[in-house]
Protein backbone atom coordinates (compact mmCIF):
# COMPACT_ATOMS: atom_id res chain seq x y z
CA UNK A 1 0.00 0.00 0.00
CA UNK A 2 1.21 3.50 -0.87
CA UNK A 3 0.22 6.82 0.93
CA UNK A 4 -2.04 7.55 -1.47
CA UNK A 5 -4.17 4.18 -1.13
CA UNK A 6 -3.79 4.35 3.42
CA UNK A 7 -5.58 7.89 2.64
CA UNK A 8 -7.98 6.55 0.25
CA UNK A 9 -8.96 3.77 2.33
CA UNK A 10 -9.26 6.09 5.55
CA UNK A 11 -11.22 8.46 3.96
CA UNK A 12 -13.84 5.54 2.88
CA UNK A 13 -14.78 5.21 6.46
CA UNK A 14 -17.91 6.84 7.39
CA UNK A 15 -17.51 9.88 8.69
CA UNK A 16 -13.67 10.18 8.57
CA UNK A 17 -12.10 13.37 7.65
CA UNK A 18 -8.80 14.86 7.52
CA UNK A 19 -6.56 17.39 8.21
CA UNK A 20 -3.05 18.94 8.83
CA UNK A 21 -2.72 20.05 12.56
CA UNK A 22 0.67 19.34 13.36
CA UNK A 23 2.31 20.87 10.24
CA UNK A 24 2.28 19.87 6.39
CA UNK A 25 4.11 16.84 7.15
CA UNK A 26 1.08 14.64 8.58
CA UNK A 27 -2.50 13.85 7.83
CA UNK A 28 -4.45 13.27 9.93
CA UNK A 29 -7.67 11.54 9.91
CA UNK A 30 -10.38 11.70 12.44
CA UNK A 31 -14.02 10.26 13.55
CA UNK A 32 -16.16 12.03 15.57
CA UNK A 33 -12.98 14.30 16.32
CA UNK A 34 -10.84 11.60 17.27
CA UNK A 35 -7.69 10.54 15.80
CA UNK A 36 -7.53 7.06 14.19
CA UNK A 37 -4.78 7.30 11.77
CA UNK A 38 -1.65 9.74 11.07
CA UNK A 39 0.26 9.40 7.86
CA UNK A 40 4.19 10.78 7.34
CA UNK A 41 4.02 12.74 4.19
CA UNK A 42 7.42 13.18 4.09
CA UNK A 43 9.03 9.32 5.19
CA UNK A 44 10.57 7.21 2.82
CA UNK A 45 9.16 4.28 3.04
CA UNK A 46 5.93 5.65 4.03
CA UNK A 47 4.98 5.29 7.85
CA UNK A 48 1.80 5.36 9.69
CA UNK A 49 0.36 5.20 13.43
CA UNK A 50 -2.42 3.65 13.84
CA UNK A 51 -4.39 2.56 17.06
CA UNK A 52 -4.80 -0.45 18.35
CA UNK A 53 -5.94 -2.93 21.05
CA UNK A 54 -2.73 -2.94 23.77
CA UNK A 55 -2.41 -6.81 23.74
CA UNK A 56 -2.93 -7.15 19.85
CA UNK A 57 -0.35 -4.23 19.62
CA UNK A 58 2.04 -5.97 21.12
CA UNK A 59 1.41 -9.18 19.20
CA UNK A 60 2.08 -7.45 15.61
CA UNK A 61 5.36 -5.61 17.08
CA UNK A 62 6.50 -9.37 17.88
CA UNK A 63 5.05 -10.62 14.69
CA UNK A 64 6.46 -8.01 12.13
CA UNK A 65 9.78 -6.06 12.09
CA UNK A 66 7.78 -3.06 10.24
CA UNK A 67 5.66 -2.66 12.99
CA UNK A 68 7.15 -0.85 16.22
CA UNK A 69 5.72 1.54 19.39
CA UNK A 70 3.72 4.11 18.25
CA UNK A 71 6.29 6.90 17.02
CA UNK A 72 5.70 10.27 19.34
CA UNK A 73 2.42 8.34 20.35
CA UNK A 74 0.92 6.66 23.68
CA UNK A 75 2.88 3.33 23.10
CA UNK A 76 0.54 1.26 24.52
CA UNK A 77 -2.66 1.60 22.31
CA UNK A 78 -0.40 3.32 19.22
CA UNK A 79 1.75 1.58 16.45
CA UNK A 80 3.84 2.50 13.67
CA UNK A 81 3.64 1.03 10.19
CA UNK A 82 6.62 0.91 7.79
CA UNK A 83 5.16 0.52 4.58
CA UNK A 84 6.67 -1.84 1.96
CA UNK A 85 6.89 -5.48 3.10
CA UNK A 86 3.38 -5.23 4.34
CA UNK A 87 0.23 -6.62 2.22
CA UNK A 88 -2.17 -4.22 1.57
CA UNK A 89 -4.92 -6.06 2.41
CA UNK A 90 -3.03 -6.65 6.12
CA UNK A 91 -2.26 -2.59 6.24
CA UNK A 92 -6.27 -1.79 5.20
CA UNK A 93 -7.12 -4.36 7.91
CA UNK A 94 -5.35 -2.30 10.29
CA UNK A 95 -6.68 0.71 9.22
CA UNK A 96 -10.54 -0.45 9.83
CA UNK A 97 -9.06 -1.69 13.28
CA UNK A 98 -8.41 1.77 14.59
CA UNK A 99 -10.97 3.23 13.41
CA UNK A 100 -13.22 1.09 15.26
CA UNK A 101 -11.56 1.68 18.15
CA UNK A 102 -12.28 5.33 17.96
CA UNK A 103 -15.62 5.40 15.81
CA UNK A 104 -18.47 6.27 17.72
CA UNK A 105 -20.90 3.70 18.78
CA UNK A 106 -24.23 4.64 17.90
CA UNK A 107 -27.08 6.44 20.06
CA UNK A 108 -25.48 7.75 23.60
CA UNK A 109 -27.29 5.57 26.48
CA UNK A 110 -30.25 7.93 27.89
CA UNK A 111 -29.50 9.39 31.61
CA UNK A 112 -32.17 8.82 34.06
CA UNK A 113 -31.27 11.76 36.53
CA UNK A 114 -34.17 13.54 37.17
């Protein structure tokens, strides 16, 4: 996967958008406000953070050498991708991982305080 296909595929979740607040170097993209993806426009290869489950985070770091602590991120529920050796299909996977993490889930509960 290229940068150009891990911003397609972000942007084809519902509700995502995007947007440049920590300088023109890194997109970001967002649900409901909240950060599920950043993308290195400048890295060669391409790198990502993404978010992810704590125990399944550190499962993937074990699993693949492109995948390491989330770079200038909480380290427990952040990773960064190297892109290259990684399938697409593996990196998109990812992608929908996070933002389901973050995505907000459905109608808030109703309060009964009176």
């Amino acid at each position: 996967m290229d940068s150009e296909e891990f911003r397609e595929h972000c942007l084809s979740k519902k509700s995502a958008t995007e947007d440049m607040p920590f300088g023109e170097h890194t997109l970001v993209f967002r649900v409901g406000g909240k950060i599920f993806a950043l993308l290195s426009l400048e890295s060669i290869p391409a790198r990502a953070n993404l978010k992810c489950d704590p125990e399944r985070a550190l499962s993937l770091r074990d699993q693949h050498d492109e995948i390491t602590p989330g770079y200038h991120m909480n380290k427990r529920h952040w990773n960064t991708l190297e892109f290259g050796a990684l399938p697409s299909s593996f990196v998109a996977e990812l992608i929908d991982h996070s933002y389901e993490l973050v995505a907000p889930k459905g109608k808030p509960k109703k309060s009964n305080a009176r």
